[in-house]
N, C-alpha and C. Protein backbone atom coordinates (compact mmCIF):
# COMPACT_ATOMS: atom_id res chain seq x y z
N UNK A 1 0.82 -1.18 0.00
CA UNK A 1 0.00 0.00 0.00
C UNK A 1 0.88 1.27 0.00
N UNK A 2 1.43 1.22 0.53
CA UNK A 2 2.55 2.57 0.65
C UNK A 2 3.70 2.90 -0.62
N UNK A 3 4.12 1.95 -1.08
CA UNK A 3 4.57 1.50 -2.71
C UNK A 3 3.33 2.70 -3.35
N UNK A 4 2.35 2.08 -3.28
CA UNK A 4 1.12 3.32 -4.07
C UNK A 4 1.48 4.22 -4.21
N UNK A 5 1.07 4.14 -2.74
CA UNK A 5 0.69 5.91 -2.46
C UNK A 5 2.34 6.70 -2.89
N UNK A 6 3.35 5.74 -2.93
CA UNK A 6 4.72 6.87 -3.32
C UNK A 6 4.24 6.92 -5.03
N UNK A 7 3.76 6.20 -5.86
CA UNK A 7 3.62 6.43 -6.94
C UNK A 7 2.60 7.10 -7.51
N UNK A 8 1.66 7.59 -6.27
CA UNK A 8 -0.10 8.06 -6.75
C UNK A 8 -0.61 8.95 -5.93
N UNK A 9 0.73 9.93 -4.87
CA UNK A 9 0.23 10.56 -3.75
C UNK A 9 -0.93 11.12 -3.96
N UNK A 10 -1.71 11.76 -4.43
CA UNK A 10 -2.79 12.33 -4.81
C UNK A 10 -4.42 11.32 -5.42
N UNK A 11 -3.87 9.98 -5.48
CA UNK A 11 -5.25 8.81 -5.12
C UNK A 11 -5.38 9.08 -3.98
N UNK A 12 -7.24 8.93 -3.70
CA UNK A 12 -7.74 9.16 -2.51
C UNK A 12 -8.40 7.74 -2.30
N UNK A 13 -7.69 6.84 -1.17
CA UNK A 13 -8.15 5.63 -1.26
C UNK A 13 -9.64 5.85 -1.02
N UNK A 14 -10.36 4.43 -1.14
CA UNK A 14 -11.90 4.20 -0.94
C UNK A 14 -12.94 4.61 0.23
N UNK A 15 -12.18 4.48 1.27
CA UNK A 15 -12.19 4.64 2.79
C UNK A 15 -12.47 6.53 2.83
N UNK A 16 -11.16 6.97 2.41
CA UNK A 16 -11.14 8.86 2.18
C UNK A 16 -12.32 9.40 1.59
N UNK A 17 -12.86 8.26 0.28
CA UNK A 17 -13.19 8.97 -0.40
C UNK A 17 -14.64 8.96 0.47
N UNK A 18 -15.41 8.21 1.12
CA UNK A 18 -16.43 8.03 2.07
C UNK A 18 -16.70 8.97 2.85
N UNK A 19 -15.41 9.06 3.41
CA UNK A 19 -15.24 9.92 4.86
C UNK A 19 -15.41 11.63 4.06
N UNK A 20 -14.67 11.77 2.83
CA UNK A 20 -14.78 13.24 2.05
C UNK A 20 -16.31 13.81 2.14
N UNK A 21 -17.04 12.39 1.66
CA UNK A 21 -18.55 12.70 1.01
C UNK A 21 -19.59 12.81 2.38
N UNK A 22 -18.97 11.96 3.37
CA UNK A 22 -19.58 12.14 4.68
C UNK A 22 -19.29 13.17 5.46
N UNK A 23 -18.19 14.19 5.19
CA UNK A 23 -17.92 15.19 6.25
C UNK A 23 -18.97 16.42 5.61
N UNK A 24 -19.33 16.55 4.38
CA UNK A 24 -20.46 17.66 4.02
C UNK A 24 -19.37 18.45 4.46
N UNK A 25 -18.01 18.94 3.65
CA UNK A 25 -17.31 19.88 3.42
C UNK A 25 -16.98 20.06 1.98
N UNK A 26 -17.59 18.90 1.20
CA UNK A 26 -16.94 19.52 -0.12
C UNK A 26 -18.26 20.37 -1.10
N UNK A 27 -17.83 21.14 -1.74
CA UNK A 27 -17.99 21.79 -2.81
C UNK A 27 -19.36 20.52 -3.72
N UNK A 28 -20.51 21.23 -3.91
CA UNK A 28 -21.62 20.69 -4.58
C UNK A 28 -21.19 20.54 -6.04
N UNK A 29 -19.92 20.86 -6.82
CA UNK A 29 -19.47 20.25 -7.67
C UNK A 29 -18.58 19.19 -7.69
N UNK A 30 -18.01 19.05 -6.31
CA UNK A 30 -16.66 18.36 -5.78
C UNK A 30 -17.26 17.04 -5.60
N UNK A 31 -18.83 17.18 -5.25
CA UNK A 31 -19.49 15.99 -4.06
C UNK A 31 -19.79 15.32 -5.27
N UNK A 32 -20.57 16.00 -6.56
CA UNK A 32 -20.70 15.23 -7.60
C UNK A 32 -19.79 14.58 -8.82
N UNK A 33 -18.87 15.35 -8.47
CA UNK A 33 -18.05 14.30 -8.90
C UNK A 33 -17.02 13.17 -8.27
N UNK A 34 -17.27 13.21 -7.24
CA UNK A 34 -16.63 11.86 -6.55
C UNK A 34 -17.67 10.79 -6.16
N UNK A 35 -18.92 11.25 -6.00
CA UNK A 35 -20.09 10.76 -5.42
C UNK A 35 -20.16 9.49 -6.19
N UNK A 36 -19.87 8.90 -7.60
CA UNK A 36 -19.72 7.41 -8.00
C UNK A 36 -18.58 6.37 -7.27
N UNK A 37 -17.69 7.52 -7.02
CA UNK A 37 -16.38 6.80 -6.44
C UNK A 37 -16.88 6.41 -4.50
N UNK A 38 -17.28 7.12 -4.21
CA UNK A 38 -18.35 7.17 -2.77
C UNK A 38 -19.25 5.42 -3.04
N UNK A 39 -19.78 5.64 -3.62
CA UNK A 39 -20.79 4.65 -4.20
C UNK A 39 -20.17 3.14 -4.25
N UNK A 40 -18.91 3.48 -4.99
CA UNK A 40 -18.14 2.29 -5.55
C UNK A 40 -17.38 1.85 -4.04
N UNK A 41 -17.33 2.50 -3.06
CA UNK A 41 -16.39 2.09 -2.41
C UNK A 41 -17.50 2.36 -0.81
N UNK A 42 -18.69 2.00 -0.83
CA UNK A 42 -19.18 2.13 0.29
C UNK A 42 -19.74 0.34 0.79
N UNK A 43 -18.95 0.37 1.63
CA UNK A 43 -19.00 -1.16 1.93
C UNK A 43 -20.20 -1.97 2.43
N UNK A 44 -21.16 -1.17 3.22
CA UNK A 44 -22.86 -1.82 3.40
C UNK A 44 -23.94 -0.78 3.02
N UNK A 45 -24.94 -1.60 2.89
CA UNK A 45 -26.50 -1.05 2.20
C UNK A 45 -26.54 0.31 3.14
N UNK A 46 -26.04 0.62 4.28
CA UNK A 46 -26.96 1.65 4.86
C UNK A 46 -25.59 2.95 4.39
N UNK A 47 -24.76 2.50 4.26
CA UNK A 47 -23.74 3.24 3.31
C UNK A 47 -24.02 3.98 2.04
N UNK A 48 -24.20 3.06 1.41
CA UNK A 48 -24.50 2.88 -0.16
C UNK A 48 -25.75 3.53 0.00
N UNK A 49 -26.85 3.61 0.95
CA UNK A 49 -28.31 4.61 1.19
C UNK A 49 -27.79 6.26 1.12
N UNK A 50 -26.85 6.03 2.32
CA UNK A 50 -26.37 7.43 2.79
C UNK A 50 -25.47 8.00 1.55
N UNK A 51 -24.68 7.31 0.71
CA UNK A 51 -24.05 8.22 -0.55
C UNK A 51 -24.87 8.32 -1.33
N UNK A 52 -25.57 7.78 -1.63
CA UNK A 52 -27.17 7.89 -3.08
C UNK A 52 -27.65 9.22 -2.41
N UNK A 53 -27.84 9.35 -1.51
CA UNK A 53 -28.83 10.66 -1.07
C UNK A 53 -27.60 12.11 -1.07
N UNK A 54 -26.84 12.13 -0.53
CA UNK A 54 -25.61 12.90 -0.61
C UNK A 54 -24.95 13.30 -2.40
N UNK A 55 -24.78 11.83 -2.77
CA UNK A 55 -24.55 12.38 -4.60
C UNK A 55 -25.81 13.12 -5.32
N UNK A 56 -27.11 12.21 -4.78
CA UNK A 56 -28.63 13.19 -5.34
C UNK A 56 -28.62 14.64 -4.77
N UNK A 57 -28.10 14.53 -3.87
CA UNK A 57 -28.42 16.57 -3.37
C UNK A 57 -27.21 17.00 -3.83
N UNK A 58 -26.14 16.67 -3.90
CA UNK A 58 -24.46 17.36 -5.19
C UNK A 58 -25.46 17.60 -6.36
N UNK A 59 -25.80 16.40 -7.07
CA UNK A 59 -26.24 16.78 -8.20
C UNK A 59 -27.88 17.78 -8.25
N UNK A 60 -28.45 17.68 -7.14
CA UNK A 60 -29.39 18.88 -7.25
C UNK A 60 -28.90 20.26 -7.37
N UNK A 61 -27.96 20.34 -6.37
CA UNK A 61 -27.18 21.57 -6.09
C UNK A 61 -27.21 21.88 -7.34
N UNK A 62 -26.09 21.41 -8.23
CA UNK A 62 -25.29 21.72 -9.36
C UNK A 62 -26.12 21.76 -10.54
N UNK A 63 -27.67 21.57 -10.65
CA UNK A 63 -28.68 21.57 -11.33
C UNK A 63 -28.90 21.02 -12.42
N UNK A 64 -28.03 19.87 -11.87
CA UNK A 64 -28.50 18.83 -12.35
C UNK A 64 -30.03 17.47 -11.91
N UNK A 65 -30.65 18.07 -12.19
CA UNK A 65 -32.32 18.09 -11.18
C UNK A 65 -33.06 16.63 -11.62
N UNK A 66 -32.64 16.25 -12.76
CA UNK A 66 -32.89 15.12 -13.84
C UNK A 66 -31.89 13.86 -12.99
N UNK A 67 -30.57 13.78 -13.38
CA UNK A 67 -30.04 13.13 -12.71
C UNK A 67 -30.25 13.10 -11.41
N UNK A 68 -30.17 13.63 -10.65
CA UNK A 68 -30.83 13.77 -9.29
C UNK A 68 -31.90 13.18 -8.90
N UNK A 69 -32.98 13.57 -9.67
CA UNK A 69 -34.17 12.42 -9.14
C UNK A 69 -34.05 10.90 -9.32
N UNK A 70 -33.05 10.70 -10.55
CA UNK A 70 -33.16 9.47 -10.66
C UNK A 70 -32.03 8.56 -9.60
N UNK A 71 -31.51 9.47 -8.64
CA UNK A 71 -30.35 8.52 -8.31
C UNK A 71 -31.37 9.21 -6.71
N UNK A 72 -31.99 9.93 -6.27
CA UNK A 72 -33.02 9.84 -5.20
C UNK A 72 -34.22 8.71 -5.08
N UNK A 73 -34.60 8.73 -6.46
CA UNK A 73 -35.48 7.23 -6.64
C UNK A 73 -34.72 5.72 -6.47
N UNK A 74 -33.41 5.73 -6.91
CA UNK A 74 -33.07 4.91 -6.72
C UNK A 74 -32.51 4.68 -5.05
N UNK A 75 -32.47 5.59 -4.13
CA UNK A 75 -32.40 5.46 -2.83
C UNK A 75 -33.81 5.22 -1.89
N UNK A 76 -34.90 5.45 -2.80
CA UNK A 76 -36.40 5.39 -2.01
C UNK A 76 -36.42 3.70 -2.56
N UNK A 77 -36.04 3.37 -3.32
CA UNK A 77 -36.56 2.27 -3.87
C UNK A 77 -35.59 1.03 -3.38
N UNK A 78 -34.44 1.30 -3.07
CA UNK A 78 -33.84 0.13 -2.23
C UNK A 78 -33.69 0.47 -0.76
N UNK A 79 -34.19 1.60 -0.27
CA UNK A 79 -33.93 1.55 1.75
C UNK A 79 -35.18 1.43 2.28
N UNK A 80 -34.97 0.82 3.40
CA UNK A 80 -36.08 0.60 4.21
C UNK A 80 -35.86 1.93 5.17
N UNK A 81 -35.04 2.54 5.60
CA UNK A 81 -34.57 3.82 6.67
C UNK A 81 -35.69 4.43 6.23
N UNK A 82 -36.05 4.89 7.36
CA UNK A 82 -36.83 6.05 6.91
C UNK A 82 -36.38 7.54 6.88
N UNK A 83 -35.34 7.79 7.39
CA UNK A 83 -34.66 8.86 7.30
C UNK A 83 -34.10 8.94 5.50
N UNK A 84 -34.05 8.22 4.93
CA UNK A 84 -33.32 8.14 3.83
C UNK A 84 -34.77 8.14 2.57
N UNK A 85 -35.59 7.66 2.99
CA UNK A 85 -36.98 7.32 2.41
C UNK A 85 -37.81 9.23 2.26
N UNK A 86 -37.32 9.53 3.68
CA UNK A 86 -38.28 11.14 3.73
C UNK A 86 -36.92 12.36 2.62
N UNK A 87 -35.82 11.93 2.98
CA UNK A 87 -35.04 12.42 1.94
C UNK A 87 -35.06 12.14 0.65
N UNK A 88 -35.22 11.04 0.23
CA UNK A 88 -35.37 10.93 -1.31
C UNK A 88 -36.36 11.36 -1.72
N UNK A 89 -37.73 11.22 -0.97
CA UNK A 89 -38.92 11.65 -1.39
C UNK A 89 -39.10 13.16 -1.64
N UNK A 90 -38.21 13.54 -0.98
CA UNK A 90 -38.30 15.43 -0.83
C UNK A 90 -37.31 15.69 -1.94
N UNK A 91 -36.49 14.84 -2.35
CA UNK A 91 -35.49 15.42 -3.52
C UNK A 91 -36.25 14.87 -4.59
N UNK A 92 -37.18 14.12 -4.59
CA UNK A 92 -37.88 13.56 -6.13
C UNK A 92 -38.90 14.63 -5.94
N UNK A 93 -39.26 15.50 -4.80
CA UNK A 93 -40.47 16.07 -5.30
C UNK A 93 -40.18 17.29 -5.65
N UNK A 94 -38.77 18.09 -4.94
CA UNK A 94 -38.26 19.14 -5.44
C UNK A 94 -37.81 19.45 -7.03
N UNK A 95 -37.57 18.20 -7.44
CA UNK A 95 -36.70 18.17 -8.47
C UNK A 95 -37.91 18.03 -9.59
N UNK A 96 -38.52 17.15 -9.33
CA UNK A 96 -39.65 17.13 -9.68
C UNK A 96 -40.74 17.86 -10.59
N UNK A 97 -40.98 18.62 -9.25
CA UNK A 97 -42.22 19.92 -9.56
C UNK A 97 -41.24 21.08 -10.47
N UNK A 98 -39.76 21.16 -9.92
CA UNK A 98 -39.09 22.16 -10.98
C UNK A 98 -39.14 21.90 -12.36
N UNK A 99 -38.44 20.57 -12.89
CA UNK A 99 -38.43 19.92 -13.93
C UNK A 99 -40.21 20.02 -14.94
N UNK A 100 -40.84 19.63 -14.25
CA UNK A 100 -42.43 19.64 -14.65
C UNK A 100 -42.69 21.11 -15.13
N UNK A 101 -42.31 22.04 -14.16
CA UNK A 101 -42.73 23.48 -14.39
C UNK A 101 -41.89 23.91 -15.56
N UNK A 102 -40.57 23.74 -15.46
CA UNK A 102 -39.90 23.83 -16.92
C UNK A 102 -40.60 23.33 -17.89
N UNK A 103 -40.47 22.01 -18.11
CA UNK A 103 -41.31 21.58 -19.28
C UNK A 103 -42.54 22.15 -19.48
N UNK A 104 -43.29 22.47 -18.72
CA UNK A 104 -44.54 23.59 -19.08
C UNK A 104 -44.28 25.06 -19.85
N UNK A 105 -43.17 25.32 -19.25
CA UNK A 105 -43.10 26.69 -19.74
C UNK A 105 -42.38 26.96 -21.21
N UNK A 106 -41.48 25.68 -21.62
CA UNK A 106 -41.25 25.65 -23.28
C UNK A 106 -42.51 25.05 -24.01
N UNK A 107 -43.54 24.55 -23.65
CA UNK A 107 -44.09 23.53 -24.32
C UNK A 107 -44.45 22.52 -24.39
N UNK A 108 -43.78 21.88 -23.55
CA UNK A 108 -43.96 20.08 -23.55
C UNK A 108 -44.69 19.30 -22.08
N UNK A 109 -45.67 19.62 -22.83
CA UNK A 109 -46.57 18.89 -21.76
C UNK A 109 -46.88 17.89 -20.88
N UNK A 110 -46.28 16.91 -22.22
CA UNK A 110 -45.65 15.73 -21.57
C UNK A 110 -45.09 15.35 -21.17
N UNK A 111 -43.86 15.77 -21.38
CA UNK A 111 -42.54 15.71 -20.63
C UNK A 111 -43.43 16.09 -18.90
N UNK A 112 -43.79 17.59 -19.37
CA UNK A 112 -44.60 17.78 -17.69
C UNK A 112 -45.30 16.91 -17.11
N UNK A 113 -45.83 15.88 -17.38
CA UNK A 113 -47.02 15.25 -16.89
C UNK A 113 -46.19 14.09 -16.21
N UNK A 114 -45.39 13.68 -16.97
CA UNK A 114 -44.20 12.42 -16.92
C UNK A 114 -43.72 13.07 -15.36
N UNK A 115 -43.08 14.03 -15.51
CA UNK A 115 -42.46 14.63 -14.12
C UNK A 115 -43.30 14.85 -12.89
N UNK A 116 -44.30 15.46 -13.21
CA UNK A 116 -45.30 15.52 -11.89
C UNK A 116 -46.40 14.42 -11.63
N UNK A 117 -46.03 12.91 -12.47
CA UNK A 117 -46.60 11.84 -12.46
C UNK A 117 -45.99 11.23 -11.31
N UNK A 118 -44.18 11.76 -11.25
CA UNK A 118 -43.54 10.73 -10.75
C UNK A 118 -43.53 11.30 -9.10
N UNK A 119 -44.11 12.74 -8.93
CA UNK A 119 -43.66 13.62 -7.87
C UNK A 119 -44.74 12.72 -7.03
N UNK A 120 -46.34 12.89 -7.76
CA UNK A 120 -47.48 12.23 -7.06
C UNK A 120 -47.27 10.72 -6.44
N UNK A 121 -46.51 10.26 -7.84
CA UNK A 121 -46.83 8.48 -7.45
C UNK A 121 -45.39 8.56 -6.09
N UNK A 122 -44.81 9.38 -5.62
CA UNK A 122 -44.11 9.31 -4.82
C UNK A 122 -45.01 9.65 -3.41
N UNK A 123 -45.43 10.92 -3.36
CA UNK A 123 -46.39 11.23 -2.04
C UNK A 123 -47.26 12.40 -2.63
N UNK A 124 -48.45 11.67 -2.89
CA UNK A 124 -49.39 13.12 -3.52
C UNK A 124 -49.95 13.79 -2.08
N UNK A 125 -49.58 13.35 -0.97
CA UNK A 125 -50.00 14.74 -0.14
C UNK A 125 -49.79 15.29 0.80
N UNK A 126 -48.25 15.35 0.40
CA UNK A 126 -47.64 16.94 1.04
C UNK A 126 -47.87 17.76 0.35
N UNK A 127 -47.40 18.90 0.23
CA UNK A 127 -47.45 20.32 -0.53
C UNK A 127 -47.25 20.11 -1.46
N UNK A 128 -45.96 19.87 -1.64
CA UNK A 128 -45.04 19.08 -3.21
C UNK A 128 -45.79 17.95 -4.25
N UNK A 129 -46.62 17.10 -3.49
CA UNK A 129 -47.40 16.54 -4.21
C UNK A 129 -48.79 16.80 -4.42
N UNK A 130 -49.24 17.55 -3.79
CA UNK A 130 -50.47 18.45 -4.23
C UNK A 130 -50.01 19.12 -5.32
N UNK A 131 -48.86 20.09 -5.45
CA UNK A 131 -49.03 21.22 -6.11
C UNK A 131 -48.37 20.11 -7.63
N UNK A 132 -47.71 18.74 -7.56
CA UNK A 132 -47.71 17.96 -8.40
C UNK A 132 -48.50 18.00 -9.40
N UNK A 133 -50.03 17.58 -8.30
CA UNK A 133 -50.99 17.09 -8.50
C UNK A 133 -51.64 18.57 -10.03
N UNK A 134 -51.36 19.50 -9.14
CA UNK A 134 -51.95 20.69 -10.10
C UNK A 134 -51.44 20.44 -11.51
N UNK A 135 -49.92 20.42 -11.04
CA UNK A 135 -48.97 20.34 -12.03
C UNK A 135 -49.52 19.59 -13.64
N UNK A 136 -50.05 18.58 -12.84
CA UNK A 136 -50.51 17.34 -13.86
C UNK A 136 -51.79 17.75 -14.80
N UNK A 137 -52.54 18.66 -13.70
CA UNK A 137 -53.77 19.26 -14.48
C UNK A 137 -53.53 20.25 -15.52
N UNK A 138 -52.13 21.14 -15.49
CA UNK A 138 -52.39 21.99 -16.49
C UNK A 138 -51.91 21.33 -17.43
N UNK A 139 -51.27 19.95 -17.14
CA UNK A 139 -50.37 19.47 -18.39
C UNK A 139 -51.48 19.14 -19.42
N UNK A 140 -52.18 18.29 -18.23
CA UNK A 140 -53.61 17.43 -19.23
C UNK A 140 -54.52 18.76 -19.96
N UNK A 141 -54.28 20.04 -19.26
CA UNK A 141 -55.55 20.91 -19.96
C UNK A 141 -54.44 21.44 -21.41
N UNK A 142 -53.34 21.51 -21.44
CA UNK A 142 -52.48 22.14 -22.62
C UNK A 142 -52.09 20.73 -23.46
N UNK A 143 -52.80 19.74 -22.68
CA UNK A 143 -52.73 18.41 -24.01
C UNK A 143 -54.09 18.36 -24.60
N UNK A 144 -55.12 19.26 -24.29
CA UNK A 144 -56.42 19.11 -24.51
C UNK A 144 -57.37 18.81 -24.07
N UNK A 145 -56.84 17.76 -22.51
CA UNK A 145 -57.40 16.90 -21.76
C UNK A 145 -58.25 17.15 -20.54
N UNK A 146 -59.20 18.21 -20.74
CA UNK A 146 -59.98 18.78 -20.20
C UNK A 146 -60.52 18.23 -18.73
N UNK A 147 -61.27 16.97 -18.86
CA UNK A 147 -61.11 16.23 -17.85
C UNK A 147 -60.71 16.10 -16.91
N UNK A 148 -59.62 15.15 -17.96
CA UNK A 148 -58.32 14.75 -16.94
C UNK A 148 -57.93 16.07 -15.93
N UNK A 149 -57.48 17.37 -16.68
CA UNK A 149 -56.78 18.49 -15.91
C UNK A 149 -58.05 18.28 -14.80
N UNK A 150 -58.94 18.49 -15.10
CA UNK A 150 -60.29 18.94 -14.04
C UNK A 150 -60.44 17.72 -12.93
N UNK A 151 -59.58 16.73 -13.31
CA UNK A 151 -59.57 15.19 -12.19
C UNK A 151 -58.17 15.66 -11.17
N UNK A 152 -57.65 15.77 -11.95
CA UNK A 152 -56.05 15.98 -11.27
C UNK A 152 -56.58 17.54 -10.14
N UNK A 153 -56.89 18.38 -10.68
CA UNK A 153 -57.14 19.72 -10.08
C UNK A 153 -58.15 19.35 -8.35
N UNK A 154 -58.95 18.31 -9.06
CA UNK A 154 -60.19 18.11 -8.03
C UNK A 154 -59.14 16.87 -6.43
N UNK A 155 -58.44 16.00 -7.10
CA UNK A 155 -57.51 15.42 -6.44
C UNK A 155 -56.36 16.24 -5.39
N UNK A 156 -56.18 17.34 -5.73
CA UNK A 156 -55.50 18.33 -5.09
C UNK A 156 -56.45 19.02 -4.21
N UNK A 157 -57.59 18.92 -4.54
CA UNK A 157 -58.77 19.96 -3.03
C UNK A 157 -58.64 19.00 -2.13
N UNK A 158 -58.78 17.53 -2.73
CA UNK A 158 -59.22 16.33 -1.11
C UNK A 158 -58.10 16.22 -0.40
N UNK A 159 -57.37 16.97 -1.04
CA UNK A 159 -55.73 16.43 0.16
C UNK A 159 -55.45 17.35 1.51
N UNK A 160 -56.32 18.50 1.61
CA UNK A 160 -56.25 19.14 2.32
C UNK A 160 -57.09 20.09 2.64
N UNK A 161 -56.97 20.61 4.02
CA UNK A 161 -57.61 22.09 4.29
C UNK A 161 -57.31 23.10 3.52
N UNK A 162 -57.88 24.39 3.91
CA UNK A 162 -58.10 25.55 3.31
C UNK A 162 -56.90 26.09 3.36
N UNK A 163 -56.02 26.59 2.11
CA UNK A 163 -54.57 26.13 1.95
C UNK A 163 -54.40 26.91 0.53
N UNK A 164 -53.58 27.83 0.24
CA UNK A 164 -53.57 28.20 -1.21
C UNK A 164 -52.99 26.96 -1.92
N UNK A 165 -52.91 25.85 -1.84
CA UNK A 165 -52.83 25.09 -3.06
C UNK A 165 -53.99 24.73 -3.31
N UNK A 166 -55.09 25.02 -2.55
CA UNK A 166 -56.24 24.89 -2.88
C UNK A 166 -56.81 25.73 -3.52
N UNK A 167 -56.44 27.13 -3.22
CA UNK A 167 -57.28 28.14 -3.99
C UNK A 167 -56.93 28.23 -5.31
N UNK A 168 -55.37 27.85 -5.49
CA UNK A 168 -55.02 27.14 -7.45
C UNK A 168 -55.80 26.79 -8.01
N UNK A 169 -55.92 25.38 -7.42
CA UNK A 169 -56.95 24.13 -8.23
C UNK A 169 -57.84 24.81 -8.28
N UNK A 170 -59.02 25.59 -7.39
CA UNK A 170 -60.28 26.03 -7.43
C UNK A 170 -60.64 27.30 -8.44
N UNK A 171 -59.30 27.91 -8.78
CA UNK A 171 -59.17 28.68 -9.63
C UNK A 171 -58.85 28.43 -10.75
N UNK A 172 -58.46 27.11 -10.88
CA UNK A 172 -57.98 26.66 -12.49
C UNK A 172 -59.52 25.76 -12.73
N UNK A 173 -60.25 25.28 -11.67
CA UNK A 173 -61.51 24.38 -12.06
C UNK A 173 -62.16 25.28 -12.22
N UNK A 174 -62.45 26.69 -11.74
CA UNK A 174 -62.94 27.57 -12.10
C UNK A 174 -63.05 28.20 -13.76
N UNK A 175 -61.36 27.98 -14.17
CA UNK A 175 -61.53 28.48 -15.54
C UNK A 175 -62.29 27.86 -16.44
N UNK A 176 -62.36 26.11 -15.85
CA UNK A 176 -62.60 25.33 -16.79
C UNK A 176 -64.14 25.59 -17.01
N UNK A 177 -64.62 25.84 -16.20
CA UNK A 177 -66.15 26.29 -16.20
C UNK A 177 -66.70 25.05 -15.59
C-alpha cells in the first residue's frame, strides 16, 4: 500500500473517499463528482443509502435536477430507513415539480405530466405533491385533456384544508367552467 501511495500521492483511497462525502465539506461540484467513487467504495447497504442521497443533493445543487431524481429514486426504492426514504422523497419532489414546471413553460406537456406523475406516485400529499398534482392538471388541460386536468385539479382539493394550493386548483376548475 505505501509503494502506491509513493507512486499516486494524490489517489484518494476508498475509505477517504467516504469519509470526504460524509464530512459535508466539499464543494456541490466536488461531491458530484466523486459521489460514483463514494458509491463504488461504500462497503454496506446503509452506506451505499447514505451516498445515493448525498450524490442526489451534489447533483441537485449543481442543477442537475434530472439526474438527481433518478439517483433519489433509486435510494427510495432500495432503503427501508426512513430517514433516507423522507429524503429521497423530498429530492424527487423538489426536483420534480421544478423539472415539470420547466417543461410547461417551453411547451412540452408531456414531458410535464411524466415529471409531476412521478412527484405524485411518490407522495401526492404533502405540498409538493399536491401542487404535483396541479402540475398534472395543467399538463392534461395544454394536451387538450380537459377532464383529466379537471380530475387531477379536483384530487388536489381532497388532500387538504383551506390552503392556497387549494385556492389554485379552485381557480384553475374555475376556468374550466
Amino acid at each position: 500500500v505505501e509503494a502506491l501511495r509513493r507512486l499516486e500521492p494524490e489517489r484518494v483511497s476508498s475509505q477517504q473517499t467516504v469519509a470526504l462525502v460524509r464530512g459535508g465539506q466539499l464543494d456541490p461540484t466536488e461531491a458530484a463528482g466523486i459521489g460514483p467513487l463514494a458509491l463504488a467504495a461504500a462497503g454496506d447497504a446503509a452506506t451505499v443509502d447514505q451516498m445515493l442521497i448525498m450524490y442526489a443533493s451534489a447533483l441537485q445543487q449543481t442543477t442537475a435536477c434530472a439526474d438527481a431524481a433518478d439517483v433519489f429514486l433509486a435510494a427510495l426504492r432500495r432503503s427501508r430507513d426512513a430517514g433516507v426514504r423522507e429524503r429521497a422523497s423530498q429530492g424527487i419532489g423538489v426536483c420534480g415539480v421544478q423539472l415539470g414546471q420547466e417543461a410547461l413553460l417551453v411547451g412540452e406537456p408531456i414531458l410535464a405530466a411524466q415529471w409531476f406523475q412521478r412527484v405524485a406516485a411518490v407522495d401526492s400529499t404533502t405540498d409538493r405533491g399536491r401542487v404535483a398534482l396541479i402540475g398534472i392538471g395543467d399538463a392534461r388541460v395544454a394536451q387538450g385533456d380537459i377532464l383529466g386536468g379537471a380530475i387531477a385539479y379536483q384530487d388536489a382539493l381532497r388532500a387538504g384544508a383551506s390552503d392556497s394550493i387549494i385556492a389554485m386548483a379552485e381557480a384553475r376548475l374555475a376556468r374550466l367552467g
